[in-house]
N, C-alpha and C. Protein backbone atom coordinates (compact mmCIF):
# COMPACT_ATOMS: atom_id res chain seq x y z
N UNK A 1 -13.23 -4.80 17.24
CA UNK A 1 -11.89 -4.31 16.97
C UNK A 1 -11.99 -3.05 16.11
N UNK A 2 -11.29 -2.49 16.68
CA UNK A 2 -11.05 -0.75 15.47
C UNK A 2 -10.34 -0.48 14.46
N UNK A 3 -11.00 -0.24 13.66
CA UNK A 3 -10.51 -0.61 11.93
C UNK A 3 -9.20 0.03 12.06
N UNK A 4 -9.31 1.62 11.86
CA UNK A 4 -8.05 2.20 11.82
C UNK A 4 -6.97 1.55 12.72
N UNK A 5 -7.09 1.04 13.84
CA UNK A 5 -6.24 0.64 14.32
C UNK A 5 -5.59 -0.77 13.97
N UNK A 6 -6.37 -1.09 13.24
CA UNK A 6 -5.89 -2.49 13.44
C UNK A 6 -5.21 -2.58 12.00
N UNK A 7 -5.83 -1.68 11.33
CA UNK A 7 -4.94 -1.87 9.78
C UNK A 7 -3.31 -1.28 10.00
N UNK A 8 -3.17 -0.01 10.95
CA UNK A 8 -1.94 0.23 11.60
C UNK A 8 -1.04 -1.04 11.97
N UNK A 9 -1.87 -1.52 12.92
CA UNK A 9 -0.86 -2.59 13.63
C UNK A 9 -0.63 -3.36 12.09
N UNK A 10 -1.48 -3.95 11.35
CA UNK A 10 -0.60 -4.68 10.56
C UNK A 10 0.54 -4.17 9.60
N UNK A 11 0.12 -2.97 9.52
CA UNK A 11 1.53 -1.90 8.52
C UNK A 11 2.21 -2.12 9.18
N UNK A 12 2.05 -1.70 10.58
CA UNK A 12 3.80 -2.17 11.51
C UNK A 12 4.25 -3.15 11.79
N UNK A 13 3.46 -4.48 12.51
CA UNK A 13 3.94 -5.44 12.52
C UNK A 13 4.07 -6.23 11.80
N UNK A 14 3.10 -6.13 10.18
CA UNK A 14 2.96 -7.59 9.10
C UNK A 14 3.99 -6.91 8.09
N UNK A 15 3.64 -5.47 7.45
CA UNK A 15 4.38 -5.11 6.81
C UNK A 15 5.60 -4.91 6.36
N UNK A 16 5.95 -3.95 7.68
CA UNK A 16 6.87 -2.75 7.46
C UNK A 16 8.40 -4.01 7.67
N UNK A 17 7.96 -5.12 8.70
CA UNK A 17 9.23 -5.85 8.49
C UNK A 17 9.38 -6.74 7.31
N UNK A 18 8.31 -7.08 6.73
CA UNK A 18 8.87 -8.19 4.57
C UNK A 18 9.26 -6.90 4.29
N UNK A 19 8.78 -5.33 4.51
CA UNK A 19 9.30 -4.15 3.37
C UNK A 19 10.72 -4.19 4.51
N UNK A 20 10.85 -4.16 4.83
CA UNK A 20 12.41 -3.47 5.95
C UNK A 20 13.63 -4.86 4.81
N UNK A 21 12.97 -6.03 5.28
CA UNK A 21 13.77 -6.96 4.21
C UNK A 21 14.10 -6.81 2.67
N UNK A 22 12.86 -6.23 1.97
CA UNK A 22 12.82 -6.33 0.76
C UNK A 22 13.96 -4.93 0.17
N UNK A 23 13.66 -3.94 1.37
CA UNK A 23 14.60 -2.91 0.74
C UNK A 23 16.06 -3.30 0.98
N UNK A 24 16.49 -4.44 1.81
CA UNK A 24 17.87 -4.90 2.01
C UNK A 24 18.09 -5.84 0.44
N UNK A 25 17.12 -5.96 -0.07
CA UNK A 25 17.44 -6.54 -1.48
C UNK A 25 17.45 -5.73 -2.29
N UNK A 26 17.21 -4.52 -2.48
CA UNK A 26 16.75 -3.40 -3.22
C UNK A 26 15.64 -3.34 -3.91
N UNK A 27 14.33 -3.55 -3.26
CA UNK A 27 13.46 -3.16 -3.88
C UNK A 27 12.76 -1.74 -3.04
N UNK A 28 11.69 -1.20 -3.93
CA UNK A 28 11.02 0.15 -2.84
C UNK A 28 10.63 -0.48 -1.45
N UNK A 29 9.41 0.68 -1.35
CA UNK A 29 8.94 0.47 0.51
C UNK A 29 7.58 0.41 -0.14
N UNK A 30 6.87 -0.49 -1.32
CA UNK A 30 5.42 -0.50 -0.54
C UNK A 30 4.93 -2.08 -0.38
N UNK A 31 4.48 -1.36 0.32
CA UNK A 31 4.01 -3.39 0.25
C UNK A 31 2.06 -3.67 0.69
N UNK A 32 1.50 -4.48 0.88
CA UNK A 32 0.16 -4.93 1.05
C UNK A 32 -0.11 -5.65 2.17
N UNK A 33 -1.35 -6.29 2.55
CA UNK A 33 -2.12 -6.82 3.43
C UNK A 33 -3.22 -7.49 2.93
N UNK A 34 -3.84 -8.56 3.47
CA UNK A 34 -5.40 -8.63 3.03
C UNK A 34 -5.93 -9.54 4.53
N UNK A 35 -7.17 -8.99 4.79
CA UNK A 35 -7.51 -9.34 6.31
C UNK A 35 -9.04 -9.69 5.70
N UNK A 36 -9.62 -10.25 6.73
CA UNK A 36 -10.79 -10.70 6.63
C UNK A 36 -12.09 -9.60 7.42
N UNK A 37 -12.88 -9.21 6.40
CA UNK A 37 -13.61 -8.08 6.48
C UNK A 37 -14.68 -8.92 8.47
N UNK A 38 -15.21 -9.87 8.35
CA UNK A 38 -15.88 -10.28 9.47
C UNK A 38 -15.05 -10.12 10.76
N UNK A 39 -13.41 -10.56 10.80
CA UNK A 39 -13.04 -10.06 12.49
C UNK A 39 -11.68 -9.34 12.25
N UNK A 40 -11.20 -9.08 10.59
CA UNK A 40 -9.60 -8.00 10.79
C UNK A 40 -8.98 -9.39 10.66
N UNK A 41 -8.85 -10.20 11.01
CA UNK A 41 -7.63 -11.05 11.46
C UNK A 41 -6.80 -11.44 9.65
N UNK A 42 -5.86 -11.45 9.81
CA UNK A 42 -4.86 -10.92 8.79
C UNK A 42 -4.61 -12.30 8.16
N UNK A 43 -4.77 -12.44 6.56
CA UNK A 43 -4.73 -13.61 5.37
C UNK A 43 -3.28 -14.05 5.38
N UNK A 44 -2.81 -12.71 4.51
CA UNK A 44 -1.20 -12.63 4.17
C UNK A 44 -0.73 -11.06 4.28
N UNK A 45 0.65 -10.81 4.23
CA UNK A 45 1.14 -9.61 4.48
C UNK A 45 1.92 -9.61 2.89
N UNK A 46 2.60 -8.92 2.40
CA UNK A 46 3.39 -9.46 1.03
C UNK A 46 4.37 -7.46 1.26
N UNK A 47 5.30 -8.00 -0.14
CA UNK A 47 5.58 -6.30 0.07
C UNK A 47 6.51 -6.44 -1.45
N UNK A 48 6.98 -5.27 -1.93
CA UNK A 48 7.61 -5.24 -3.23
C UNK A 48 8.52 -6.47 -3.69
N UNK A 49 8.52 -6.53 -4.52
CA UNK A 49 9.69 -7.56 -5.00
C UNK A 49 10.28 -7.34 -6.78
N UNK A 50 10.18 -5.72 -6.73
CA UNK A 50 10.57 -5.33 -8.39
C UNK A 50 11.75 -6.08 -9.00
N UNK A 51 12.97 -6.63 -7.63
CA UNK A 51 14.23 -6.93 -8.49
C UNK A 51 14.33 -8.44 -8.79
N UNK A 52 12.96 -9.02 -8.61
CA UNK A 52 12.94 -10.39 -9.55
C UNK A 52 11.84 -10.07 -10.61
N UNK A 53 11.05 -9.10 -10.71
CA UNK A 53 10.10 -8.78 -11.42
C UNK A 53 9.79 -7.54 -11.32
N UNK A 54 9.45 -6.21 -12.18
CA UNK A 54 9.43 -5.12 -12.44
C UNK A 54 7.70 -4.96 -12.09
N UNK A 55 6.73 -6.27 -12.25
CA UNK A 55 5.83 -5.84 -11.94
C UNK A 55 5.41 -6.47 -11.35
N UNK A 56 6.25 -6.51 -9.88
CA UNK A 56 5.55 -7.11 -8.77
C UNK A 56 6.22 -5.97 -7.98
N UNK A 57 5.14 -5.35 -7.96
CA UNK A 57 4.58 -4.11 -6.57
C UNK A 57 4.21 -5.36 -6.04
N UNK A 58 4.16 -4.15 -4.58
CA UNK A 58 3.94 -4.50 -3.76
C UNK A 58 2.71 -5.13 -3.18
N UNK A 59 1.59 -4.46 -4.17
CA UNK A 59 0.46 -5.38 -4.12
C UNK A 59 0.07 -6.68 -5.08
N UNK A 60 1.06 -6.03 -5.75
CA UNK A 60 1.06 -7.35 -7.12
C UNK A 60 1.69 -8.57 -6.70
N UNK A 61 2.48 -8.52 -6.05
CA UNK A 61 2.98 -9.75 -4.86
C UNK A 61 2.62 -10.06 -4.07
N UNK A 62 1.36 -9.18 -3.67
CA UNK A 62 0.86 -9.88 -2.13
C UNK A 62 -0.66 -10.59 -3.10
N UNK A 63 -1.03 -10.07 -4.33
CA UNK A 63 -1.77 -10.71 -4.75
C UNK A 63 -1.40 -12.43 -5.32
N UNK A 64 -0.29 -12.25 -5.94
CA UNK A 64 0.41 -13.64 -6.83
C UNK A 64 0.70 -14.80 -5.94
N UNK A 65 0.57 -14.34 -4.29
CA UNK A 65 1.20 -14.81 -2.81
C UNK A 65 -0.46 -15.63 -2.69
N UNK A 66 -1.46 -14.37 -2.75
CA UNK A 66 -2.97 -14.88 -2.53
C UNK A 66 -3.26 -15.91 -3.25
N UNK A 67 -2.91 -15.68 -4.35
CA UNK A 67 -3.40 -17.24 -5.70
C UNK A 67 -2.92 -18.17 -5.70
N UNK A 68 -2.13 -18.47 -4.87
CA UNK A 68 -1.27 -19.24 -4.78
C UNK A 68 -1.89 -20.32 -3.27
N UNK A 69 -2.74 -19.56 -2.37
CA UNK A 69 -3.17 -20.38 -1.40
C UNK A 69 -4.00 -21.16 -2.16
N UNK A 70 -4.43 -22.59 -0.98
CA UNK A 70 -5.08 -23.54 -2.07
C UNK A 70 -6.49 -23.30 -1.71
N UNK A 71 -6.55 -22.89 -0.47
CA UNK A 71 -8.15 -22.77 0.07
C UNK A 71 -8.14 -21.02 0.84
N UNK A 72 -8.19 -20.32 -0.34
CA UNK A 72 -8.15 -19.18 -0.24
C UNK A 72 -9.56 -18.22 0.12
N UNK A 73 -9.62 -17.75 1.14
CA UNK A 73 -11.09 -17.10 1.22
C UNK A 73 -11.67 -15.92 -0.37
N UNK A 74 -12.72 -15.50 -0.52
CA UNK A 74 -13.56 -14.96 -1.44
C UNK A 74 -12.78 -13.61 -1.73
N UNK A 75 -12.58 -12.74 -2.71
CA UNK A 75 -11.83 -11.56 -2.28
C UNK A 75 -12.99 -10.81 -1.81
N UNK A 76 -14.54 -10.69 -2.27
CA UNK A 76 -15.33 -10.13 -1.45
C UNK A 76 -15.64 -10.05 0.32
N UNK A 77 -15.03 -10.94 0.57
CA UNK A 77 -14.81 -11.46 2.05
C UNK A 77 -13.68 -10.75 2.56
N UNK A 78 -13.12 -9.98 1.51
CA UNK A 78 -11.53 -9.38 2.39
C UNK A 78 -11.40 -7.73 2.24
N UNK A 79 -10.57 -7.23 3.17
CA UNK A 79 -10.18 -6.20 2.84
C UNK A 79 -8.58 -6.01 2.16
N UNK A 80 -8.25 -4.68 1.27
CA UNK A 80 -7.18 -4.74 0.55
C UNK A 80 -6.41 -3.73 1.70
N UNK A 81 -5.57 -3.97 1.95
CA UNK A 81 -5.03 -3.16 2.48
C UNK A 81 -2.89 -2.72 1.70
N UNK A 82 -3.26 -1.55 1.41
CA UNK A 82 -2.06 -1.23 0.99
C UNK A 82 -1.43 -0.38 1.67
N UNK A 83 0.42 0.13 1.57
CA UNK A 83 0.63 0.98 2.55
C UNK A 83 0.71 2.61 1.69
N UNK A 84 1.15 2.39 0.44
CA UNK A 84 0.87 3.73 -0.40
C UNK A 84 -0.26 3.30 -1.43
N UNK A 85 -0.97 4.42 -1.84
CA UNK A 85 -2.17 4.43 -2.74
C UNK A 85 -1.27 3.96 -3.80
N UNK A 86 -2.25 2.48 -4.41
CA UNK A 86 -1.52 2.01 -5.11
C UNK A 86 -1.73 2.85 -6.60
N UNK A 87 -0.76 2.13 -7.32
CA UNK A 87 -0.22 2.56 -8.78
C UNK A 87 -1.62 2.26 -9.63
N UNK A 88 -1.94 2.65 -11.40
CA UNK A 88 -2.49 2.27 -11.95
C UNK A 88 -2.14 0.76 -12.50
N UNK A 89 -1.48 0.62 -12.49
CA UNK A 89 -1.30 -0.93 -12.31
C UNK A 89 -2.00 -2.34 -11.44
N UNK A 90 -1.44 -1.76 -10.32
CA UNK A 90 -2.31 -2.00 -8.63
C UNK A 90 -3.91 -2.06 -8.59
N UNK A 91 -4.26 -1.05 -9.32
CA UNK A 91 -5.31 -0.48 -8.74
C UNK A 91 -6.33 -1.41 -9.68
N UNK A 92 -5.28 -1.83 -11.53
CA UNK A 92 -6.42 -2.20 -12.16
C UNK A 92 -6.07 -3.49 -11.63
N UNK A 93 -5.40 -4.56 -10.64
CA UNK A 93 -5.05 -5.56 -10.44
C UNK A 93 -5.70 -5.92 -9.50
N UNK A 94 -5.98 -5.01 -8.47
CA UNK A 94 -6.96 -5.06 -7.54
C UNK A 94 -8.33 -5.49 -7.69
N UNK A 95 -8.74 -4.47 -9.01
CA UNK A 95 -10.26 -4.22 -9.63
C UNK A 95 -10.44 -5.77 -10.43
N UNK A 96 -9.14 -6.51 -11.66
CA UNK A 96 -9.81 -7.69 -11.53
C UNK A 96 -9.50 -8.59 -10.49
N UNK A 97 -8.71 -8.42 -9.91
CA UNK A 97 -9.23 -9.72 -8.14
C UNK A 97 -10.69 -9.53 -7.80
N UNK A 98 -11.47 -8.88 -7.70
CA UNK A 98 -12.55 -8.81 -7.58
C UNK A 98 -12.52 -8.07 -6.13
N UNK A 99 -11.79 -7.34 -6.12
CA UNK A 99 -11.86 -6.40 -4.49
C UNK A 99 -13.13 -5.54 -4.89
N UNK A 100 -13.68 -5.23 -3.77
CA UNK A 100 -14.70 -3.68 -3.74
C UNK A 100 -14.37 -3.18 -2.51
N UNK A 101 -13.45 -2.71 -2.44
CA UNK A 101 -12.13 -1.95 -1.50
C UNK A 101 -10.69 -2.05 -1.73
N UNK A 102 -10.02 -1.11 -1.11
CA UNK A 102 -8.57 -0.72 -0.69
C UNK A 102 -8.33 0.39 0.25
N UNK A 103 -7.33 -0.06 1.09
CA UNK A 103 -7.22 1.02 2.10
C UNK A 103 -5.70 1.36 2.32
N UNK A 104 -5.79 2.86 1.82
CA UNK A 104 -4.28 2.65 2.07
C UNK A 104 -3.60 4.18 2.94
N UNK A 105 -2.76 4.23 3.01
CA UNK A 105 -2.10 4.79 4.41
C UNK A 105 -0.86 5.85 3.51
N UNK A 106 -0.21 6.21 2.84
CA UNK A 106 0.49 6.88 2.27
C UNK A 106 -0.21 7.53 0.86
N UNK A 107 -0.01 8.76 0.20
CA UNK A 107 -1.09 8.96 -1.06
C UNK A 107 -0.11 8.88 -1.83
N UNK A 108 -0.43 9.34 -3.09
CA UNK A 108 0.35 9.63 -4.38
C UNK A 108 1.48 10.49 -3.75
N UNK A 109 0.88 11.81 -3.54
CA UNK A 109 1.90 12.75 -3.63
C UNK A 109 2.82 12.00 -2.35
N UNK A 110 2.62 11.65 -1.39
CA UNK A 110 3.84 11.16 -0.38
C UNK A 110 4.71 10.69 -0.78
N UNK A 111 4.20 9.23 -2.15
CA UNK A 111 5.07 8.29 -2.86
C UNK A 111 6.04 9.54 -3.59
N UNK A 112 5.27 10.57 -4.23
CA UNK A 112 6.50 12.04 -5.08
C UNK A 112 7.55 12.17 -4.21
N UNK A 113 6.41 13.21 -3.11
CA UNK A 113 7.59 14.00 -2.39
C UNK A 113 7.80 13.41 -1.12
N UNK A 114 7.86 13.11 -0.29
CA UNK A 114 8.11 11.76 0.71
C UNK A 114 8.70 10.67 0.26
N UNK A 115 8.97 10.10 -0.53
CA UNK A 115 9.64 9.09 -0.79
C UNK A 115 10.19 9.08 -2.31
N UNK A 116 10.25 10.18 -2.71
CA UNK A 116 11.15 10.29 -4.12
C UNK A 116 10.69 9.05 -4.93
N UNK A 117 9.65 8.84 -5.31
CA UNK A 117 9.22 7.97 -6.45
C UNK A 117 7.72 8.50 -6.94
N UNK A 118 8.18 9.55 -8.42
CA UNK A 118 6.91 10.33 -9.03
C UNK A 118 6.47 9.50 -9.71
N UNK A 119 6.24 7.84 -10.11
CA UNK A 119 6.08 7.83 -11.57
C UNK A 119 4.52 7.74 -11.14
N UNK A 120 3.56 7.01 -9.97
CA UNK A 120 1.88 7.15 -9.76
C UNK A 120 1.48 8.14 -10.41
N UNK A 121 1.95 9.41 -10.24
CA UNK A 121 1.41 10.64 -10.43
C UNK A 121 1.63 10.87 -12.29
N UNK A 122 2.62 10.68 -12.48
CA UNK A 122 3.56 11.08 -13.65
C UNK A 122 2.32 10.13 -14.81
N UNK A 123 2.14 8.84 -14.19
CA UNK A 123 1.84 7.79 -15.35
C UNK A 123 0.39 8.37 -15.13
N UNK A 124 -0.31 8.98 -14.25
CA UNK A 124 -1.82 9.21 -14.05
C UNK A 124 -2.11 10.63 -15.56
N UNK A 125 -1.13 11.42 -15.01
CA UNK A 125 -1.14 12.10 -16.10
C UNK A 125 -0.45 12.12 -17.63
N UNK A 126 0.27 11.15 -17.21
CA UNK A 126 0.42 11.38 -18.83
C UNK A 126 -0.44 10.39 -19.84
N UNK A 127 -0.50 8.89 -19.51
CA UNK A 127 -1.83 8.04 -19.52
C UNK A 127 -2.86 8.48 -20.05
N UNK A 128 -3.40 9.22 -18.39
CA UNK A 128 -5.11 9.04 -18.66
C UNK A 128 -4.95 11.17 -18.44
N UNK A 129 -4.35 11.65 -18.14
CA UNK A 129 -4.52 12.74 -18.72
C UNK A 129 -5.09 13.60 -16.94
N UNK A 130 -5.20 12.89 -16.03
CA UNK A 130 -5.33 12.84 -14.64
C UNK A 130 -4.87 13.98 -13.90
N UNK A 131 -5.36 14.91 -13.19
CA UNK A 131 -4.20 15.47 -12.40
C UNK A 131 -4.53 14.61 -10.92
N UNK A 132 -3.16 14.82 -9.81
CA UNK A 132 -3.07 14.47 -8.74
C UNK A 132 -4.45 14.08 -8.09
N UNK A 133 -4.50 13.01 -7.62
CA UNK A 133 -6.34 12.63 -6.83
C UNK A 133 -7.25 12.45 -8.08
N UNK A 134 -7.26 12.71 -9.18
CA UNK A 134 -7.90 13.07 -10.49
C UNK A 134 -8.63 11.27 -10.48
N UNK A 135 -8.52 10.36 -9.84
CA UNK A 135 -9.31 9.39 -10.22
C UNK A 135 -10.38 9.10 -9.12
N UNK A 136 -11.40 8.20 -9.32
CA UNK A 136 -12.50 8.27 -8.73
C UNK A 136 -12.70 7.05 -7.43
N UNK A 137 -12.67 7.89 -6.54
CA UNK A 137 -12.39 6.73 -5.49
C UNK A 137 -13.46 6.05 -4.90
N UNK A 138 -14.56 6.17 -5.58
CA UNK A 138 -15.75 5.51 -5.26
C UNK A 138 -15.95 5.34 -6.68
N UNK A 139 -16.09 4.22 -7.37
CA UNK A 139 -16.83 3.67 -8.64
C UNK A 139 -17.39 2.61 -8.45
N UNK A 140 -17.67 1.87 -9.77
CA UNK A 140 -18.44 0.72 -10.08
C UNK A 140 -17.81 -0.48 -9.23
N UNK A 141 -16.27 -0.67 -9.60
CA UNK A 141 -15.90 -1.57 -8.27
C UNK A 141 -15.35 -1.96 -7.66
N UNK A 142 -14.72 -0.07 -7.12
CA UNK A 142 -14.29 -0.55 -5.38
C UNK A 142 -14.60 0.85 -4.72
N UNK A 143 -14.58 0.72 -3.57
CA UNK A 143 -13.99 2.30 -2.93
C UNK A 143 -12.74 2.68 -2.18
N UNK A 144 -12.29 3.76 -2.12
CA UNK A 144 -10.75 3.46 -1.95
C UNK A 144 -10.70 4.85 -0.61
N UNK A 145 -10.17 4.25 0.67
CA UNK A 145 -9.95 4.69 1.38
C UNK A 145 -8.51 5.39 2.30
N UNK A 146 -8.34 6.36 2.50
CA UNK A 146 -7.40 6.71 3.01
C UNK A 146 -7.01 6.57 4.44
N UNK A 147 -6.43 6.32 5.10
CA UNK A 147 -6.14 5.80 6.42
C UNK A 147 -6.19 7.35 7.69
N UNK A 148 -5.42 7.93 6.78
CA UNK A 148 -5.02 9.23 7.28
C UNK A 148 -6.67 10.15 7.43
N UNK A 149 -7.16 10.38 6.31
CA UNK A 149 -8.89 10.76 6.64
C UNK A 149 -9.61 10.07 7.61
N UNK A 150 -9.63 8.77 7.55
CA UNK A 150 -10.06 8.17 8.67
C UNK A 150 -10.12 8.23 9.97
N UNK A 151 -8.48 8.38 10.10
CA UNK A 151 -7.93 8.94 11.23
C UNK A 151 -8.63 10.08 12.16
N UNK A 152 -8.60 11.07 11.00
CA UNK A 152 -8.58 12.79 11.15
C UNK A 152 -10.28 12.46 11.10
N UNK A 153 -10.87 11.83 10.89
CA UNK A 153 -12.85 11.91 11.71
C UNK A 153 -13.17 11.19 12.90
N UNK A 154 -11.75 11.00 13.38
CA UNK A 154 -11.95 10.32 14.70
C UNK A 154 -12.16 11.49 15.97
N UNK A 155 -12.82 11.41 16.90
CA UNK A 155 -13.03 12.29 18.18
C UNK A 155 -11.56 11.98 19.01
N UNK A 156 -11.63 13.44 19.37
CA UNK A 156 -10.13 13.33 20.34
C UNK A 156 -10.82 12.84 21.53
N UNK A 157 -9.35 12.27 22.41
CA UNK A 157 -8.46 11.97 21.97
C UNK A 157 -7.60 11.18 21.30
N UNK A 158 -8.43 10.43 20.92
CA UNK A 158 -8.29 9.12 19.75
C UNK A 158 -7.35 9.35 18.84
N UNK A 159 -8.03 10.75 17.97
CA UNK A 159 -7.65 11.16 16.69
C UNK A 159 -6.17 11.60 17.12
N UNK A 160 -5.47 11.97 17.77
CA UNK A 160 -4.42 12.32 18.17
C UNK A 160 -3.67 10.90 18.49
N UNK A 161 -4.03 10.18 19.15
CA UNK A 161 -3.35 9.14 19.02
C UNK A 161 -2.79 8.10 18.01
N UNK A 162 -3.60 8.25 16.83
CA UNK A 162 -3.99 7.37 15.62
C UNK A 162 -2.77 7.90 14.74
N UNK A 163 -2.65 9.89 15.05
CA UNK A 163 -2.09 10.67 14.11
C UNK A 163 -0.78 9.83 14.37
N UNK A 164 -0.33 10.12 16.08
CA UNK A 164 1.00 9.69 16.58
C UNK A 164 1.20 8.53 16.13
N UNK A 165 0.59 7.25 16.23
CA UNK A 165 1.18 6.19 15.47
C UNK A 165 1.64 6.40 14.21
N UNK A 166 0.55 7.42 13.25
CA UNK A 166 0.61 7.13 11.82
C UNK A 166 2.20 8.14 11.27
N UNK A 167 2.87 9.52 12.46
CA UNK A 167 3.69 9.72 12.42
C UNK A 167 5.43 8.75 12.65
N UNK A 168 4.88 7.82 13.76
CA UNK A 168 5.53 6.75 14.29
C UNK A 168 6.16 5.88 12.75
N UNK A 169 5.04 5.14 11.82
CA UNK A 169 5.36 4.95 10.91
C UNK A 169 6.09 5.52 9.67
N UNK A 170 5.42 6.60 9.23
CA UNK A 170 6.32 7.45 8.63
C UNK A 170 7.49 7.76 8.71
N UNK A 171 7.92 7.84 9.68
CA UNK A 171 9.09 7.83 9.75
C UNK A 171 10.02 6.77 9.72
N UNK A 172 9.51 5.55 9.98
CA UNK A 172 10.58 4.57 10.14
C UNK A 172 10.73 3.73 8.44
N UNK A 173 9.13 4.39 7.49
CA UNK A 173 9.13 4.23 5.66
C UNK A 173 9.85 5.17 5.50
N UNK A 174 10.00 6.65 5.90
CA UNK A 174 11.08 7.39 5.16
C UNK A 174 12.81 6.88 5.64
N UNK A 175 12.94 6.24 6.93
CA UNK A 175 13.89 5.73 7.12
C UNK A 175 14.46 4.78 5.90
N UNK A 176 13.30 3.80 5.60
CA UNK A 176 13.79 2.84 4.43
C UNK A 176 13.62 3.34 2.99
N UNK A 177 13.06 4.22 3.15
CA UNK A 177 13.01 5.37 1.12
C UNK A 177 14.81 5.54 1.17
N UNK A 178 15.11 5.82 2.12
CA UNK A 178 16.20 6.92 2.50
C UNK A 178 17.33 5.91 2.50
N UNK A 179 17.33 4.28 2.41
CA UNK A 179 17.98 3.07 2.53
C UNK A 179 17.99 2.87 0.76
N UNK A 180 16.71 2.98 0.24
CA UNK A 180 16.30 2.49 -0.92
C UNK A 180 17.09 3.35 -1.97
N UNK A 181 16.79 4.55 -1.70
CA UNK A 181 17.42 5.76 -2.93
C UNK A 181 18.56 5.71 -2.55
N UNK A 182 19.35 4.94 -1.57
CA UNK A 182 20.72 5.44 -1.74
C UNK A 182 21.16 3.88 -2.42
N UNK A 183 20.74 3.09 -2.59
CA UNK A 183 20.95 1.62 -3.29
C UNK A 183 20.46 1.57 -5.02
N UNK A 184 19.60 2.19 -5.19
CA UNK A 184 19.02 2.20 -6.35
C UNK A 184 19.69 2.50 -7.19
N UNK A 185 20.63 3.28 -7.40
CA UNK A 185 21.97 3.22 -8.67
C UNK A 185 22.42 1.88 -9.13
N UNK A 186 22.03 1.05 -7.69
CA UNK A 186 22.66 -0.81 -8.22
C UNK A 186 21.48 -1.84 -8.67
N UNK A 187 20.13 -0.93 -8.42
CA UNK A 187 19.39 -2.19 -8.94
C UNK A 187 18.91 -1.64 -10.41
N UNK A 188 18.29 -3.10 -10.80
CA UNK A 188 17.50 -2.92 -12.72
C UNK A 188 16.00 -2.35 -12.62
N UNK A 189 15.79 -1.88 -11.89
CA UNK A 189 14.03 -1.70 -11.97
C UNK A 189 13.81 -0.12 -12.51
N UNK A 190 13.28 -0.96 -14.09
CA UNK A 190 12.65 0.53 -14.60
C UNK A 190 11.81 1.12 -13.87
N UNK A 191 11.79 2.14 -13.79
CA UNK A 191 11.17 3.59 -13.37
C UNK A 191 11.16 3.57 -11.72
N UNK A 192 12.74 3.09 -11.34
CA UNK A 192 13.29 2.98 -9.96
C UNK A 192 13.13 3.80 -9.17
């Protein structure tokens, strides 16, 4: 099975519909995945849930979802799959689950300017002093992959096809940014 592709299909089919729901409650558009590194086949899907909890991102819920199974596979055994590069939050939540990966499909700047939510970027720099990309996506323990690069080292006509899906999506997350920012005057979630 083909990685890039198959982490697609689950953004569209596992994802994008708990996020299509979650923004009818008012929370953002990101949400998670975790699949099993030996055949892809998909654990749990999870997606934001800020307006019962401020810090349950979207991966922070698909993690609290994971701990919660009783006979849960290894996190070394899995892949992370997110749909925007997650937050410093995320990322250190990830690092203690014991992931050594994440793969995700939207970057920082998309979450800015694509979907009107700066604070990734904002908290990178004011924090740790970071500019944009400024952290290290290969360290001690994980490596962090972009969907979209992936994509773009594929041989045509593949790589063209991969793009078209990954446009396919985009658009139907800026559809729900575009649901979200117009609701967000009514919900409580700091740094909305």
């Amino acid at each position: 099975m083909d990685l890039v592709s198959r982490l697609l299909d689950v953004i569209e089919c596992d994802i994008l519909p708990l996020t299509a729901q979650g923004v009818v409650a008012g929370n953002k558009v990101f949400g998670a995945a975790l699949l099993h590194k030996a055949d892809l086949s998909l654990v749990l899907a999870g997606t934001n849930a800020e307006t019962d909890n401020p810090l349950f991102h979207g991966e922070i819920n698909t993690l609290n979802q994971f701990y919660e199974i009783a006979d849960r596979p290894a996190t070394g055994d899995l892949l992370f799959l997110s749909t925007h590069e997650p937050c410093t939050l995320c990322m250190s939540a990830i690092t203690w689950a014991g992931f050594d990966n994440y793969y995700y499909l939207f970057s920082h700047e998309d979450s800015r300017d694509s979907f009107a939510i700066p604070h990734d970027l904002r908290i990178l720099k004011e924090l740790f002093g970071l500019a944009p990309g400024g952290y290290r996506r290969t360290n001690a323990f994980w490596t962090a992959y972009g969907i979209g690069e992936l994509a773009g080292a594929e041989p045509e006509p593949r790589r063209g096809d991969l793009h078209e899906r990954i446009a396919r999506i985009r658009r139907r997350y800026q559809e729900l940014s575009q649901q979200y920012q117009e609701s967000k005057p009514g919900n409580d979630i700091p740094l909305g």
